[in-house]
N, C-alpha and C. Protein backbone atom coordinates (compact mmCIF):
# COMPACT_ATOMS: atom_id res chain seq x y z
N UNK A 1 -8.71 -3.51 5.39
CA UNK A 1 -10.03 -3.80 4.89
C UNK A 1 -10.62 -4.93 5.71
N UNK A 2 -11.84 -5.00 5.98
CA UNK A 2 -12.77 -5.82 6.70
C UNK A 2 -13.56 -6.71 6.04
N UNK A 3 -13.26 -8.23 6.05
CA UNK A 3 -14.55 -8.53 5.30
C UNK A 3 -15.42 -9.25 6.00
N UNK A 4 -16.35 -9.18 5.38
CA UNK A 4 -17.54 -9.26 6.21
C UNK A 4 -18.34 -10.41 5.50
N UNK A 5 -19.01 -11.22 6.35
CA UNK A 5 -19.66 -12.51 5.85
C UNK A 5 -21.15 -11.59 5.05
N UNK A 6 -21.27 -12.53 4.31
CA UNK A 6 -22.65 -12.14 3.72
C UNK A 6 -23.61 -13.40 4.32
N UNK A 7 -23.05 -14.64 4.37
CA UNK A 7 -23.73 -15.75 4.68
C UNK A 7 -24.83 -15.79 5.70
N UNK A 8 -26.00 -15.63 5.91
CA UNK A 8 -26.82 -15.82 7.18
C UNK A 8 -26.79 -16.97 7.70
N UNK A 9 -25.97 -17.09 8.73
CA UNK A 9 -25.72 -18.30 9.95
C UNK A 9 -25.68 -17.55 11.10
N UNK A 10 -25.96 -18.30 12.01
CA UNK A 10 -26.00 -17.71 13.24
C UNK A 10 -24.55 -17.72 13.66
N UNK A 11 -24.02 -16.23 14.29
CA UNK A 11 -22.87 -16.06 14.62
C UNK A 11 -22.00 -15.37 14.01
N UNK A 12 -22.97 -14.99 13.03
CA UNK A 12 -21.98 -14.64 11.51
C UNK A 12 -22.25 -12.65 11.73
N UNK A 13 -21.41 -11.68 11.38
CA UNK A 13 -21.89 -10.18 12.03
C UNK A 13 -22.33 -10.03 11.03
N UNK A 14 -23.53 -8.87 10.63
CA UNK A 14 -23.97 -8.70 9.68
C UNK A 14 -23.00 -7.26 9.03
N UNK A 15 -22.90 -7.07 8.26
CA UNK A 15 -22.15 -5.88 7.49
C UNK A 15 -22.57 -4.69 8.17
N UNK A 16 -22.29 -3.66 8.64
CA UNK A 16 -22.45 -2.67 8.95
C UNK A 16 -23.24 -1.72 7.71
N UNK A 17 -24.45 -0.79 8.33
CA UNK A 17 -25.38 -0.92 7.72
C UNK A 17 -24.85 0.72 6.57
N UNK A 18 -23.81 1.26 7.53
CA UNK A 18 -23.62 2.65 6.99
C UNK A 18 -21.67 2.23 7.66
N UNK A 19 -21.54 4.36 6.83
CA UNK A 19 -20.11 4.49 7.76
C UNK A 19 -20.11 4.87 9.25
N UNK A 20 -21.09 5.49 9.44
CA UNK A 20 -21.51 5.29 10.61
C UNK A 20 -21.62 4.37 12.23
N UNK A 21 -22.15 3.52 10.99
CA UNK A 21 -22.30 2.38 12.11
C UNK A 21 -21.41 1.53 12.21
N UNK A 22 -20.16 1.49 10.99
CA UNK A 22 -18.80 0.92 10.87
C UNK A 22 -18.09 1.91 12.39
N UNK A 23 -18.09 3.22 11.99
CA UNK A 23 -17.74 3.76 13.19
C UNK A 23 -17.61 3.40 14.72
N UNK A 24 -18.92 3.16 14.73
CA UNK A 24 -19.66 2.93 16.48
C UNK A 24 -19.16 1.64 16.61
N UNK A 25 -19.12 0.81 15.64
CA UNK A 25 -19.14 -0.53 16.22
C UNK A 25 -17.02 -0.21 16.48
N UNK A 26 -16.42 0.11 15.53
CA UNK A 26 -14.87 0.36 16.21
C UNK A 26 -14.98 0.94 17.05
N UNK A 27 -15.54 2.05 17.81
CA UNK A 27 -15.49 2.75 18.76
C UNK A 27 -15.62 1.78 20.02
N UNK A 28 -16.94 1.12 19.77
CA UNK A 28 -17.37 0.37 20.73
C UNK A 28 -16.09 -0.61 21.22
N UNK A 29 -15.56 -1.48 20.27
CA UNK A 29 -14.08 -2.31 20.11
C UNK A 29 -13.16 -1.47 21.39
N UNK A 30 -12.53 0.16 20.80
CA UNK A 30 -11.92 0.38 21.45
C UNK A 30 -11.78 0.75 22.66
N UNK A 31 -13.15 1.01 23.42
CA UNK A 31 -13.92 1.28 24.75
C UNK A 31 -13.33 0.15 25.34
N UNK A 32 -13.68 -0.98 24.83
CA UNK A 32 -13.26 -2.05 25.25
C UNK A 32 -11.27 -2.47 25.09
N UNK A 33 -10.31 -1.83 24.85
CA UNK A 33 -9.05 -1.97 24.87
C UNK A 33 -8.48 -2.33 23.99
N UNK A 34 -9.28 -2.75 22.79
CA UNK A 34 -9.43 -3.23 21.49
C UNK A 34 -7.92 -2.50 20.79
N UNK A 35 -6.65 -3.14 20.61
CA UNK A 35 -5.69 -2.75 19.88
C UNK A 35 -5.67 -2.76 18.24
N UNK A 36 -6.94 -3.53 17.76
CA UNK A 36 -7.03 -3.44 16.80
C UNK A 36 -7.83 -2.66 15.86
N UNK A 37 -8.86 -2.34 17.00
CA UNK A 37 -9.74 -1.30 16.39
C UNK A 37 -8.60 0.26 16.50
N UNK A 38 -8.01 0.42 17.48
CA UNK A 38 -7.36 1.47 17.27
C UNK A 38 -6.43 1.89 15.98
N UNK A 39 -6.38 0.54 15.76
CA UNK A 39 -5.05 0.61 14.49
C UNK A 39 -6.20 0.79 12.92
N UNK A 40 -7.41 0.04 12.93
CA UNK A 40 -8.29 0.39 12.46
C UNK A 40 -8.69 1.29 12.26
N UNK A 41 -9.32 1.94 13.38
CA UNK A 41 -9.69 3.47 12.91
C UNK A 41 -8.71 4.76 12.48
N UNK A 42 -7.31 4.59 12.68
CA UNK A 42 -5.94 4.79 12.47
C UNK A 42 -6.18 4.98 10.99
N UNK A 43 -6.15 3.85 10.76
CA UNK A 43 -6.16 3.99 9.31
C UNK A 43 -7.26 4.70 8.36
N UNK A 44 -8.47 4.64 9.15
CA UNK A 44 -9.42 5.42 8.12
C UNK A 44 -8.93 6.87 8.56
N UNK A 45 -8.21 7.55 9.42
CA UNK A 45 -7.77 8.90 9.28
C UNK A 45 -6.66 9.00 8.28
N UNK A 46 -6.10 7.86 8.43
CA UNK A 46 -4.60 8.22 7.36
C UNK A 46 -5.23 8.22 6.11
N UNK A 47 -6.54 8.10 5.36
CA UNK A 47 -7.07 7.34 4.39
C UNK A 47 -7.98 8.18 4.15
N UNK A 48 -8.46 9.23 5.26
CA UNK A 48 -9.53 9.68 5.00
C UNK A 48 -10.72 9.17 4.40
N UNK A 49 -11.45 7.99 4.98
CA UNK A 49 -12.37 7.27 4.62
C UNK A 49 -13.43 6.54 5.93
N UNK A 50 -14.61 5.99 5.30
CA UNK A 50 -15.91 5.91 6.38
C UNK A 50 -15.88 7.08 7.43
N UNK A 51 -16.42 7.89 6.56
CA UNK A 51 -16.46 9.15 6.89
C UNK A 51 -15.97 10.05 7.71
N UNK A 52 -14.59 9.50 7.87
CA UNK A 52 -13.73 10.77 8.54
C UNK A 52 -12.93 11.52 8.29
N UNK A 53 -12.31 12.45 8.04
CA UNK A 53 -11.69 13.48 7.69
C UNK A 53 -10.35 12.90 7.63
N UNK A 54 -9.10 13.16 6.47
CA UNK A 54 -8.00 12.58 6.48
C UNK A 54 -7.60 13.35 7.71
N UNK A 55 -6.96 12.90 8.24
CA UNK A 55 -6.01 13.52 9.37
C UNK A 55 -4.71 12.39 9.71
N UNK A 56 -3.45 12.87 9.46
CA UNK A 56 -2.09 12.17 9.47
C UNK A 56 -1.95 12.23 11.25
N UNK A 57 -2.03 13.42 11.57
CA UNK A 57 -1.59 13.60 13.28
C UNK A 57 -2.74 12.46 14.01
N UNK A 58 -3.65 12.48 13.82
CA UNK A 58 -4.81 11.84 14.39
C UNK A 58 -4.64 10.36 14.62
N UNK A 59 -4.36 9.73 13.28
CA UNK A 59 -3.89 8.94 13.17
C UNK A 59 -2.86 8.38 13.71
N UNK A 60 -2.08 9.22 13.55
CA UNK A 60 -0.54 8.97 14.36
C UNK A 60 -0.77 8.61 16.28
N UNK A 61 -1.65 9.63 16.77
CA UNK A 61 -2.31 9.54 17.81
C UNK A 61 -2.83 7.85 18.18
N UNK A 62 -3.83 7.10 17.60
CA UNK A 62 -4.53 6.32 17.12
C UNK A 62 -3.12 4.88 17.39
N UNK A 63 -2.33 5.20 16.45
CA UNK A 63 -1.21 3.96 16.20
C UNK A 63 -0.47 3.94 17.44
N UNK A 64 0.01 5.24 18.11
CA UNK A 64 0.70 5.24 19.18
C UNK A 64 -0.26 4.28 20.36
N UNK A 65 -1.53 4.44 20.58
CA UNK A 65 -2.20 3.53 21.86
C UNK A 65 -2.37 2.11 21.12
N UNK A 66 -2.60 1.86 20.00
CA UNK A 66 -2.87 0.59 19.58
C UNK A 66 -1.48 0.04 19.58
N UNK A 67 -0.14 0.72 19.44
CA UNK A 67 0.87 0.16 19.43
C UNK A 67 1.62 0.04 20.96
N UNK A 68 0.95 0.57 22.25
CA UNK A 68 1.01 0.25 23.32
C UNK A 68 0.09 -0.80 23.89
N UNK A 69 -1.13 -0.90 23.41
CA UNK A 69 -1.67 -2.30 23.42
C UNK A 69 -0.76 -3.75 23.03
N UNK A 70 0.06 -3.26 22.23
CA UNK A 70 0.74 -4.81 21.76
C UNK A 70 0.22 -5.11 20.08
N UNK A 71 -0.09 -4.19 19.74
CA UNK A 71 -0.54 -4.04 18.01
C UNK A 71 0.94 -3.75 17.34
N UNK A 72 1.20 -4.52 16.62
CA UNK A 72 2.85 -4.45 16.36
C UNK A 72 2.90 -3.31 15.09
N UNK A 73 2.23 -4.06 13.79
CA UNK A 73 1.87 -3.31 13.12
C UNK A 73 1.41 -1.59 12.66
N UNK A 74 1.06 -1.15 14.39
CA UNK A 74 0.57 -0.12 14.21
C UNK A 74 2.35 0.79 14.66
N UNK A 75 3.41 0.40 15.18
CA UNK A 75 4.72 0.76 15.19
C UNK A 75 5.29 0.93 14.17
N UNK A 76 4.98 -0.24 13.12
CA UNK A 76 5.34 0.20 12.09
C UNK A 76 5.17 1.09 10.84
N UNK A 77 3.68 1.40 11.15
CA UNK A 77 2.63 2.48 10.81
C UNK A 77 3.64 3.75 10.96
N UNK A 78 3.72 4.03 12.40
CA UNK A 78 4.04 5.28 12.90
C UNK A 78 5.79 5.52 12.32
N UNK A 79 6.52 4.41 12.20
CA UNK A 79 8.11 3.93 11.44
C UNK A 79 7.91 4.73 10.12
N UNK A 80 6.83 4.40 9.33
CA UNK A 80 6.12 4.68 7.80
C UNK A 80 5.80 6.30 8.33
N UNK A 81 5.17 6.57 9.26
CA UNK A 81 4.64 8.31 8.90
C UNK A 81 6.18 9.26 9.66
N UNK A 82 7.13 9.14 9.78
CA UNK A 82 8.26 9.51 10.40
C UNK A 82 9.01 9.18 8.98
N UNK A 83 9.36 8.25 8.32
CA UNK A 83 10.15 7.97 7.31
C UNK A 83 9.88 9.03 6.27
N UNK A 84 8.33 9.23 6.23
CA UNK A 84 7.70 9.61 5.04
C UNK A 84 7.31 11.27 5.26
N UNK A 85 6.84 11.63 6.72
CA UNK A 85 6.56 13.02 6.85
C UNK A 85 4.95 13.15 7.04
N UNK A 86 4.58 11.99 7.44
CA UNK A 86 2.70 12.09 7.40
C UNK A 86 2.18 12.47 9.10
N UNK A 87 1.89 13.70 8.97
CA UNK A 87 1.25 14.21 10.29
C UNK A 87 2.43 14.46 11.33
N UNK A 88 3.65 14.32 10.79
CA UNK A 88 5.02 14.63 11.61
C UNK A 88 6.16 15.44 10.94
N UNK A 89 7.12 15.97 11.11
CA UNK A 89 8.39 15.90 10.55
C UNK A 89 9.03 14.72 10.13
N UNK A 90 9.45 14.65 9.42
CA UNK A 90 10.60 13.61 8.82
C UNK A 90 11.53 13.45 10.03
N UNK A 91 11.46 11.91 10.11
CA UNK A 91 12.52 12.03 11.38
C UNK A 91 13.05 10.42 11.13
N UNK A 92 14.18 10.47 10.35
CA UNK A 92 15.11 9.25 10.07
C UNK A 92 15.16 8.30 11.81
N UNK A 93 15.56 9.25 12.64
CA UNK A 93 15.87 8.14 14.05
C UNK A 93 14.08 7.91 14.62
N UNK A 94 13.72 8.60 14.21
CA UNK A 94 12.42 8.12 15.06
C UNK A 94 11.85 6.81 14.37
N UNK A 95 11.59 7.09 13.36
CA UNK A 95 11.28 6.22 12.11
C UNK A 95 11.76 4.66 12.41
N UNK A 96 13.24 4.91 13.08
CA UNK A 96 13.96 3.51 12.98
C UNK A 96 13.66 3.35 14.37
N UNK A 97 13.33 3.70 15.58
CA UNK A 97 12.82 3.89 16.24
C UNK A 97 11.46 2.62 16.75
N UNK A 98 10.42 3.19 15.42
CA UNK A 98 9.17 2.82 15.21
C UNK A 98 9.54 1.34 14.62
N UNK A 99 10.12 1.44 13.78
CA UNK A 99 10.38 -0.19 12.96
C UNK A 99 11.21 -0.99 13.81
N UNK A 100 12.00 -0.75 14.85
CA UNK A 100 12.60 -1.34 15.78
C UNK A 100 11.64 -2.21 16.67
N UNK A 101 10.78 -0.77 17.46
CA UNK A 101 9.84 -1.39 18.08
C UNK A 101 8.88 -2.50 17.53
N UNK A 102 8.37 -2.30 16.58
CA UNK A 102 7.83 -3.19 15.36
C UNK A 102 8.06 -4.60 15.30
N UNK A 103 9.84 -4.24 14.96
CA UNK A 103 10.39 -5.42 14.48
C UNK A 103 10.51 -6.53 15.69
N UNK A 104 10.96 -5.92 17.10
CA UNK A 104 11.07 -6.76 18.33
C UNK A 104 9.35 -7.85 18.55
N UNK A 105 8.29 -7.18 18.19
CA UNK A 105 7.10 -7.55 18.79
C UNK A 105 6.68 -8.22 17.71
N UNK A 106 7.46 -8.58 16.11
CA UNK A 106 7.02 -9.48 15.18
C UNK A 106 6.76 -9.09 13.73
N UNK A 107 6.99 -7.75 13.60
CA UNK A 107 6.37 -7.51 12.49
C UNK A 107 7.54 -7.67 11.25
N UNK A 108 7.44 -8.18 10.24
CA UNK A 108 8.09 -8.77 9.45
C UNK A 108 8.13 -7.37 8.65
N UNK A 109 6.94 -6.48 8.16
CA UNK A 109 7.72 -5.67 7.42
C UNK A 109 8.64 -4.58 7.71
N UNK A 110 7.76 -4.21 9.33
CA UNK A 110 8.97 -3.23 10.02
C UNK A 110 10.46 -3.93 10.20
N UNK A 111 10.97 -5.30 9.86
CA UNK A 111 12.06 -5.69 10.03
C UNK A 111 12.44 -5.15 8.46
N UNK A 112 11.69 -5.33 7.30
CA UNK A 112 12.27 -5.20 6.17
C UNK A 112 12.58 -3.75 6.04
N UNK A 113 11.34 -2.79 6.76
CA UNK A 113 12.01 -1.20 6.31
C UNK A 113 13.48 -0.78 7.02
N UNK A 114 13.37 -1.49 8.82
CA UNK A 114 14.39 -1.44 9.27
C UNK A 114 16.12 -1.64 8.56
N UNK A 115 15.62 -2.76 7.83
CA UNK A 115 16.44 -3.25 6.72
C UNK A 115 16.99 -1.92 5.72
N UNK A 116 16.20 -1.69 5.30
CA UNK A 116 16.34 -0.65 4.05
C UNK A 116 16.73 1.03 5.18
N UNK A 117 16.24 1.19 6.07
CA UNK A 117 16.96 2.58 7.07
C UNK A 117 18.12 2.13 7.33
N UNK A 118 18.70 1.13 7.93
CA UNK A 118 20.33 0.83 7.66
C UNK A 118 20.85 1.21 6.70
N UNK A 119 20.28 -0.17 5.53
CA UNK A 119 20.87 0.80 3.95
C UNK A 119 21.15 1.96 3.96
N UNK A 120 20.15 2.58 3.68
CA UNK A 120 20.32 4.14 3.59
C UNK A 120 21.56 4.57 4.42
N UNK A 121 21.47 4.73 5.21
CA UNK A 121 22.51 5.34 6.73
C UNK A 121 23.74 4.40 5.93
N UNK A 122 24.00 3.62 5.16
CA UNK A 122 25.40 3.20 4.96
C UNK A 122 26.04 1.74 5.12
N UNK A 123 24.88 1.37 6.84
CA UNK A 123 25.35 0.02 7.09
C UNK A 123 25.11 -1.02 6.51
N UNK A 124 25.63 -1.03 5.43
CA UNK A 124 25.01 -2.52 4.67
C UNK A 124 25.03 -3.62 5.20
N UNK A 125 25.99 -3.82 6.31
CA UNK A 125 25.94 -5.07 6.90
C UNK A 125 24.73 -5.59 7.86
N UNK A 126 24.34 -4.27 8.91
CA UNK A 126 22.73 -4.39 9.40
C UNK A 126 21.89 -4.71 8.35
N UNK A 127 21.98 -4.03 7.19
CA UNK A 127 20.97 -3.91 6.33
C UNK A 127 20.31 -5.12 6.24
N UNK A 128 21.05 -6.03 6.14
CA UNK A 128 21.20 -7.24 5.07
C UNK A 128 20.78 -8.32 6.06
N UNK A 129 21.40 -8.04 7.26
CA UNK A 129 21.43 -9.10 8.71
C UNK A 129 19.76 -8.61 8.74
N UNK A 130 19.09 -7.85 8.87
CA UNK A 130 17.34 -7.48 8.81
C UNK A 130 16.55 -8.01 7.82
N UNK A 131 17.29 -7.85 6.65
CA UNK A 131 16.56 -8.56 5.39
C UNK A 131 16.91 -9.89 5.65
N UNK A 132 17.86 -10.56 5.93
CA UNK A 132 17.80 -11.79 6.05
C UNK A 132 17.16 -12.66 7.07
N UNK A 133 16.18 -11.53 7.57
CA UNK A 133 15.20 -12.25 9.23
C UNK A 133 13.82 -12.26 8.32
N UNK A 134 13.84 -11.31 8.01
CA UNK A 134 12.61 -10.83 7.21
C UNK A 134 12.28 -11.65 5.87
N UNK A 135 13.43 -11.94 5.20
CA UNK A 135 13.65 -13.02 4.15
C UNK A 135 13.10 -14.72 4.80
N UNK A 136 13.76 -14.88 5.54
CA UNK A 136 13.66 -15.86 6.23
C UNK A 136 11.84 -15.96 6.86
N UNK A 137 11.13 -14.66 7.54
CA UNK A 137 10.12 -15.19 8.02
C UNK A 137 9.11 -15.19 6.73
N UNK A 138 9.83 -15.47 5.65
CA UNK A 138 8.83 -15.29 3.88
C UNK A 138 8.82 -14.41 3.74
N UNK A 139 9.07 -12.99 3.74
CA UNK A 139 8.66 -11.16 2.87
C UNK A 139 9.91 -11.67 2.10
N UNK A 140 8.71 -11.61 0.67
CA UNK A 140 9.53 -11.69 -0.37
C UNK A 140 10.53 -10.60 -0.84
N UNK A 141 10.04 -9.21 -0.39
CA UNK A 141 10.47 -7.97 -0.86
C UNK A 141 12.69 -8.00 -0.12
N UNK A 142 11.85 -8.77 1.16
CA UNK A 142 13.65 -8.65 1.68
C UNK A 142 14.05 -10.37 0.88
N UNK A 143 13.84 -11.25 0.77
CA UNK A 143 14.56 -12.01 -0.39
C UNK A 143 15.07 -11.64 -1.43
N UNK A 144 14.20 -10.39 -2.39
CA UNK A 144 14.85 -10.05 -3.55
C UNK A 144 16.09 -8.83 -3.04
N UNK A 145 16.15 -8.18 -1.70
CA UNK A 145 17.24 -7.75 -0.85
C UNK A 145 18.51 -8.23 -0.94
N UNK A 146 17.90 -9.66 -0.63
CA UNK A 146 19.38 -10.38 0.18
C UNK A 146 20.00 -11.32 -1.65
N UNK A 147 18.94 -11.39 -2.48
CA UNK A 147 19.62 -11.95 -3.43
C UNK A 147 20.45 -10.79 -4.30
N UNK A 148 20.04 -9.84 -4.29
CA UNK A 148 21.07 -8.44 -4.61
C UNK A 148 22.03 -8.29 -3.49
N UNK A 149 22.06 -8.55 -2.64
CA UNK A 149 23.50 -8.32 -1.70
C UNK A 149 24.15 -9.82 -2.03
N UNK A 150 23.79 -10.55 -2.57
CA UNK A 150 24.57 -12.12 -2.90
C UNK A 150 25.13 -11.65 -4.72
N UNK A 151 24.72 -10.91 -5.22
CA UNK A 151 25.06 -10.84 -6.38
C UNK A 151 25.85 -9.60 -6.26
N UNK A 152 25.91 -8.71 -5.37
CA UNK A 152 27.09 -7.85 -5.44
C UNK A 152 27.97 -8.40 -4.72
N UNK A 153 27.71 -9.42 -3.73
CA UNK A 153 28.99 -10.18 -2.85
C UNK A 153 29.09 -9.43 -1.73
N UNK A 154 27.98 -8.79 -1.37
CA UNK A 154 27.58 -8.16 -0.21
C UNK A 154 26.99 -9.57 1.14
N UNK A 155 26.73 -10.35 0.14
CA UNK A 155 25.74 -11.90 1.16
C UNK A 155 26.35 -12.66 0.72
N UNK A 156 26.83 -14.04 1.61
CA UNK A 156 27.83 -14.90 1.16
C UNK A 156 26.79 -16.03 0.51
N UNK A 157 26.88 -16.86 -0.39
CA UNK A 157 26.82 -17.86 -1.13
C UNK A 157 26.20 -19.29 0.27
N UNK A 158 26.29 -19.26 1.47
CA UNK A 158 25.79 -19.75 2.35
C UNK A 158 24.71 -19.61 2.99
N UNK A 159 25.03 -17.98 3.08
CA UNK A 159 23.54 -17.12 3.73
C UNK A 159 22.62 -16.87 3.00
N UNK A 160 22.57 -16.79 1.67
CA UNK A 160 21.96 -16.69 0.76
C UNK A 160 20.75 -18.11 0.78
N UNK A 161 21.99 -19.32 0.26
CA UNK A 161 21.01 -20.28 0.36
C UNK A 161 20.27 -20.89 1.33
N UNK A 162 20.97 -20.05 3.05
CA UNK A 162 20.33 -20.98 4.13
C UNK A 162 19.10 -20.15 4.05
N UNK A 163 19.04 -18.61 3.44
CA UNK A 163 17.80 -17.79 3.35
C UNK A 163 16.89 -18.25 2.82
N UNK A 164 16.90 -18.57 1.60
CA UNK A 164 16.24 -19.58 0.37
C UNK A 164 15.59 -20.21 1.17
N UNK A 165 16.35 -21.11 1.61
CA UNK A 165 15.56 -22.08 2.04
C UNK A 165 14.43 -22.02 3.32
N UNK A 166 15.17 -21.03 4.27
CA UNK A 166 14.48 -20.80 5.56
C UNK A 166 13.13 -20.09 4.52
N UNK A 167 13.02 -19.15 3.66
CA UNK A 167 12.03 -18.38 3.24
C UNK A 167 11.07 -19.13 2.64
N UNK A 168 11.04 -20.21 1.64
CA UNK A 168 10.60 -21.13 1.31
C UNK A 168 10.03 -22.22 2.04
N UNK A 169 10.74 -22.30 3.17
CA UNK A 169 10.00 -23.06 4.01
C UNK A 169 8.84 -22.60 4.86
N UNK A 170 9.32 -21.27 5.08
CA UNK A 170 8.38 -20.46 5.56
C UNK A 170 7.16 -20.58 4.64
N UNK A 171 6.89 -19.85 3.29
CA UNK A 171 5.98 -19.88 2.49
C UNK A 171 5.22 -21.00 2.26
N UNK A 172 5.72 -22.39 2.52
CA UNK A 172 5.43 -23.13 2.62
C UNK A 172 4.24 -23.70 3.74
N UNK A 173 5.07 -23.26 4.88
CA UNK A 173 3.86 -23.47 6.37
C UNK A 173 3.13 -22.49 5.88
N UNK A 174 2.98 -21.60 5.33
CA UNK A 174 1.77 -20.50 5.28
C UNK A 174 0.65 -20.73 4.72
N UNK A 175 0.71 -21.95 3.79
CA UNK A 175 0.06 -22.22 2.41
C UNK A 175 -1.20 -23.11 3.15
N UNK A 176 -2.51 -22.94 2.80
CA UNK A 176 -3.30 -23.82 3.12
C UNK A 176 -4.97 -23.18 1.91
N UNK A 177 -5.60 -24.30 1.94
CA UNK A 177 -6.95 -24.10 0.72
C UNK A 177 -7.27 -22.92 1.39
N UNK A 178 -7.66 -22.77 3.04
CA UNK A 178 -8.60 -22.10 3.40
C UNK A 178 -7.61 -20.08 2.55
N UNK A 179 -6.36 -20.52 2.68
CA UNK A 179 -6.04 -18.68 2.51
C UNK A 179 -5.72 -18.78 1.03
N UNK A 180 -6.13 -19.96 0.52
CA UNK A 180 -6.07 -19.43 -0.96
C UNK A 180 -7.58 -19.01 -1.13
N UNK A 181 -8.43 -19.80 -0.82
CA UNK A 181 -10.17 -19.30 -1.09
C UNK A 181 -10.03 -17.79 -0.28
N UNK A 182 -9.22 -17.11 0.51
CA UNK A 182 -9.74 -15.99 1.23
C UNK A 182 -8.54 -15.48 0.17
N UNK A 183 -7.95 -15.42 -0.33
CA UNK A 183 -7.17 -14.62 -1.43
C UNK A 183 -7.70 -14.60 -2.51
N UNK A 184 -8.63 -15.72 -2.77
CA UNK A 184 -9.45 -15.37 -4.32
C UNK A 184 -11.03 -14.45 -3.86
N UNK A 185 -11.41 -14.36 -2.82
CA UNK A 185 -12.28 -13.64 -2.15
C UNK A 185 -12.22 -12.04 -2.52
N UNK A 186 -10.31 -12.02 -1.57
CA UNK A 186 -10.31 -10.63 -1.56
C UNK A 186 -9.74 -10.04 -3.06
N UNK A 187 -9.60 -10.82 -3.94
CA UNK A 187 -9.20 -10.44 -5.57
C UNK A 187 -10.71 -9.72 -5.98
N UNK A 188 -11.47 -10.92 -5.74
CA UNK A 188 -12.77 -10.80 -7.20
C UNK A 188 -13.49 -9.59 -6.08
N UNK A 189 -13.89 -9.39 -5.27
CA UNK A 189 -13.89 -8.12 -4.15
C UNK A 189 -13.52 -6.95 -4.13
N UNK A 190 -11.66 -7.03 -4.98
CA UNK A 190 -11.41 -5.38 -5.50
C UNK A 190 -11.42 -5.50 -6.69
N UNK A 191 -11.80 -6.65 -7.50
CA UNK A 191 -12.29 -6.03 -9.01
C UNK A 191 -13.25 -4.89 -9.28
């Protein structure tokens, strides 16, 4: 989702007037090499929305160049439509594949699904060694991971707490007024 200033200051873009013109102006982005508009318009195919037709393959198309740009996120996109079967076959190695690539270039949740495709496959010990990167860079989802592998005695009583703490500290540097006012923004926004 995009948000868009309403404020009239100079400098400020004005909202796009249609879906249309949401269109042109990503298009325009990606003319220009724009990795993010690709991952952008990516998504309104997976979504079928601002007026384009759902399309999973299209999309998939879309994530693959934005994720050769250096768009990390959009690897993990393509990790998600391979795991799941969207515009592809189901394909467990590709999938891990996608969240690999993902995970090398930063993306914290492709480290956590990576996390959970180990699981699955058996290796609990990868599993856990992923959730505990992912724990560590704050995704809460692999903390509540690694505190279930500490309570089956799957995570030792060390790693656990050096996680804690690395994750917390993390959450910590993240915290500032300005992304709490842009989190109460984007609340009262999808009310």
């Amino acid at each position: 989702m995009v948000l868009w200033h309403t404020i009239d200051s100079p400098g400020v873009i004005p909202p796009p007037s249609s879906d249309e013109d949401q269109i042109k102006r990503v298009k325009k982005l990606m003319d220009n090499g724009n990795a993010g508009a690709f991952h952008q318009l990516a998504g309104y195919y997976a979504r079928g929305i601002n007026g384009m037709p759902q399309d999973h393959q299209k999309s998939n198309e879309l994530l693959i160049k934005a994720g050769e740009l250096g768009y990390s996120e959009a690897y993990h996109h393509l990790g998600h439509s391979y795991d799941n079967g969207y515009g592809v076959e189901v394909d467990i190695e590709k999938a891990k594949y996608y969240y690999e690539l993902a995970a090398m270039n930063g993306s914290i949740k492709a480290r956590h699904n990576l996390g959970c495709t180990e699981g699955a496959a058996g290796d609990e010990q990868r599993a856990y060694k992923h959730c505990i990167l992912a724990a560590r860079a704050g995704y809460e989802s692999s903390l509540d991971a690694v505190e279930q592998g500490f309570m089956h005695g799957d995570v030792t009583k060390d790693e656990y707490e050096d996680t804690l703490h690395a994750y917390q500290k993390s959450v910590d540097e993240m915290k500032s007024d300005e992304r709490d006012k842009a989190a109460a923004v984007v609340v009262v926004q999808a009310d």
